[in-house]
Protein backbone atom coordinates (compact mmCIF):
# COMPACT_ATOMS: atom_id res chain seq x y z
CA UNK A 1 0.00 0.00 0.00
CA UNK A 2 1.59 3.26 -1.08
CA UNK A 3 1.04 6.62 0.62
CA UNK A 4 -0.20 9.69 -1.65
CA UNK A 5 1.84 13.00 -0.71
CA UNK A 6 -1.37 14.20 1.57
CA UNK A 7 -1.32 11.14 3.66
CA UNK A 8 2.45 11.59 4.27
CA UNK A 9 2.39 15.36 4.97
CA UNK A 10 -0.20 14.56 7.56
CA UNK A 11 1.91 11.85 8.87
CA UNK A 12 4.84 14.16 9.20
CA UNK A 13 3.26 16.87 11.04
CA UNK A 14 1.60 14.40 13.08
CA UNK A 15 4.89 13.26 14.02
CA UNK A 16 6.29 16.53 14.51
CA UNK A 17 3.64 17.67 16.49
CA UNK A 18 4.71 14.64 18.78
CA UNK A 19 7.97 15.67 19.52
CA UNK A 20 8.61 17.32 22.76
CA UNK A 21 10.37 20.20 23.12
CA UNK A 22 13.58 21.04 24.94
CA UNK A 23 12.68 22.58 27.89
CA UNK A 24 13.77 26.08 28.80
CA UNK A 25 15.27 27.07 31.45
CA UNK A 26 13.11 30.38 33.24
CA UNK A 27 15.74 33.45 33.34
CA UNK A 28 15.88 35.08 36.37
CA UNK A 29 16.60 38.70 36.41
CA UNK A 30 18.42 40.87 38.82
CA UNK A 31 19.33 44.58 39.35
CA UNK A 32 21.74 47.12 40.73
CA UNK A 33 20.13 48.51 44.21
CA UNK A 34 20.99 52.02 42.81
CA UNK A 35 19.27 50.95 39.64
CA UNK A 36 16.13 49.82 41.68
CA UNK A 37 16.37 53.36 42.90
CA UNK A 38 16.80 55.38 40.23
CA UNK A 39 13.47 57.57 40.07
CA UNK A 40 15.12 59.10 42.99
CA UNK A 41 18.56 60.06 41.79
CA UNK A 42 19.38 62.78 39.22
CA UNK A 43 22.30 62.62 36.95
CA UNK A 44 24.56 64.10 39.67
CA UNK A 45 23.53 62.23 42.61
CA UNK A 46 23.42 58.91 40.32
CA UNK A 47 27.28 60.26 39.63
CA UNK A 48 28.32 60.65 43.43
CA UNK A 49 26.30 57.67 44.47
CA UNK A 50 28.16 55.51 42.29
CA UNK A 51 31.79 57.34 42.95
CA UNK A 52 31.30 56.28 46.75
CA UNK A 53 29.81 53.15 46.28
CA UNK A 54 29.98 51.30 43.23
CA UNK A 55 33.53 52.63 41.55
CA UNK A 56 33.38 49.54 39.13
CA UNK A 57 29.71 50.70 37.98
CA UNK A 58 30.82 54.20 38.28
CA UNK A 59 33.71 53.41 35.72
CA UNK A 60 31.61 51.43 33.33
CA UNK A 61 28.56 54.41 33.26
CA UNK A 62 30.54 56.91 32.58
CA UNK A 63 33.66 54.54 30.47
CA UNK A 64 36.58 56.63 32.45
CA UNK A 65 37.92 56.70 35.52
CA UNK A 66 37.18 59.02 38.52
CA UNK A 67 40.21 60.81 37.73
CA UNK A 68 39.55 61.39 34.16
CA UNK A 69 36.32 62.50 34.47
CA UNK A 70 37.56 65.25 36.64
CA UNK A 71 40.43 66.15 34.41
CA UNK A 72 37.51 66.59 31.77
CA UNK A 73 35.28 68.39 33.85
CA UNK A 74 38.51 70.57 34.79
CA UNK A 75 39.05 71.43 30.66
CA UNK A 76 35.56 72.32 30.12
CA UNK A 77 35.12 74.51 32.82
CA UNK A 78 32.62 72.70 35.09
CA UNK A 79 33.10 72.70 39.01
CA UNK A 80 33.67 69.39 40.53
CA UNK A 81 30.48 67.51 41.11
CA UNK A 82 30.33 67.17 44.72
């Protein structure tokens, strides 16, 4: 008995249907406490929170050092951020 191509699609999806599926693993997410906080903070308390803190964050927001930041803020003009 031979299959016409109908039958055999059907088959096949059938079959695929069948198949379970790797299960996924859930992802868990996490945060920062002064990222859970930020509605509070404005750009310079965000700065000097992080400076005190977190100097690893602080380095990676801003992609400088403490030190170069102030050199910059020095060549623009700005006061030191407190």
């Amino acid at each position: 008995m031979y299959l016409n191509d109908t039958e055999l699609i059907c088959i096949a999806v059938a079959f695929g249907l069948n198949q379970k599926k790797p299960k996924q693993n859930k992802r868990t997410r996490w945060m920062k406490e002064w990222y859970k906080q930020r509605a509070q903070y404005s750009h310079e308390k965000l700065l000097n929170c992080l400076r005190m803190t977190e100097p690893d964050d602080y380095r990676n927001f801003l992609r400088m050092d403490a030190t170069s930041y102030e050199n910059l803020l020095k060549v623009r003009g700005i006061t030191k951020i407190v």
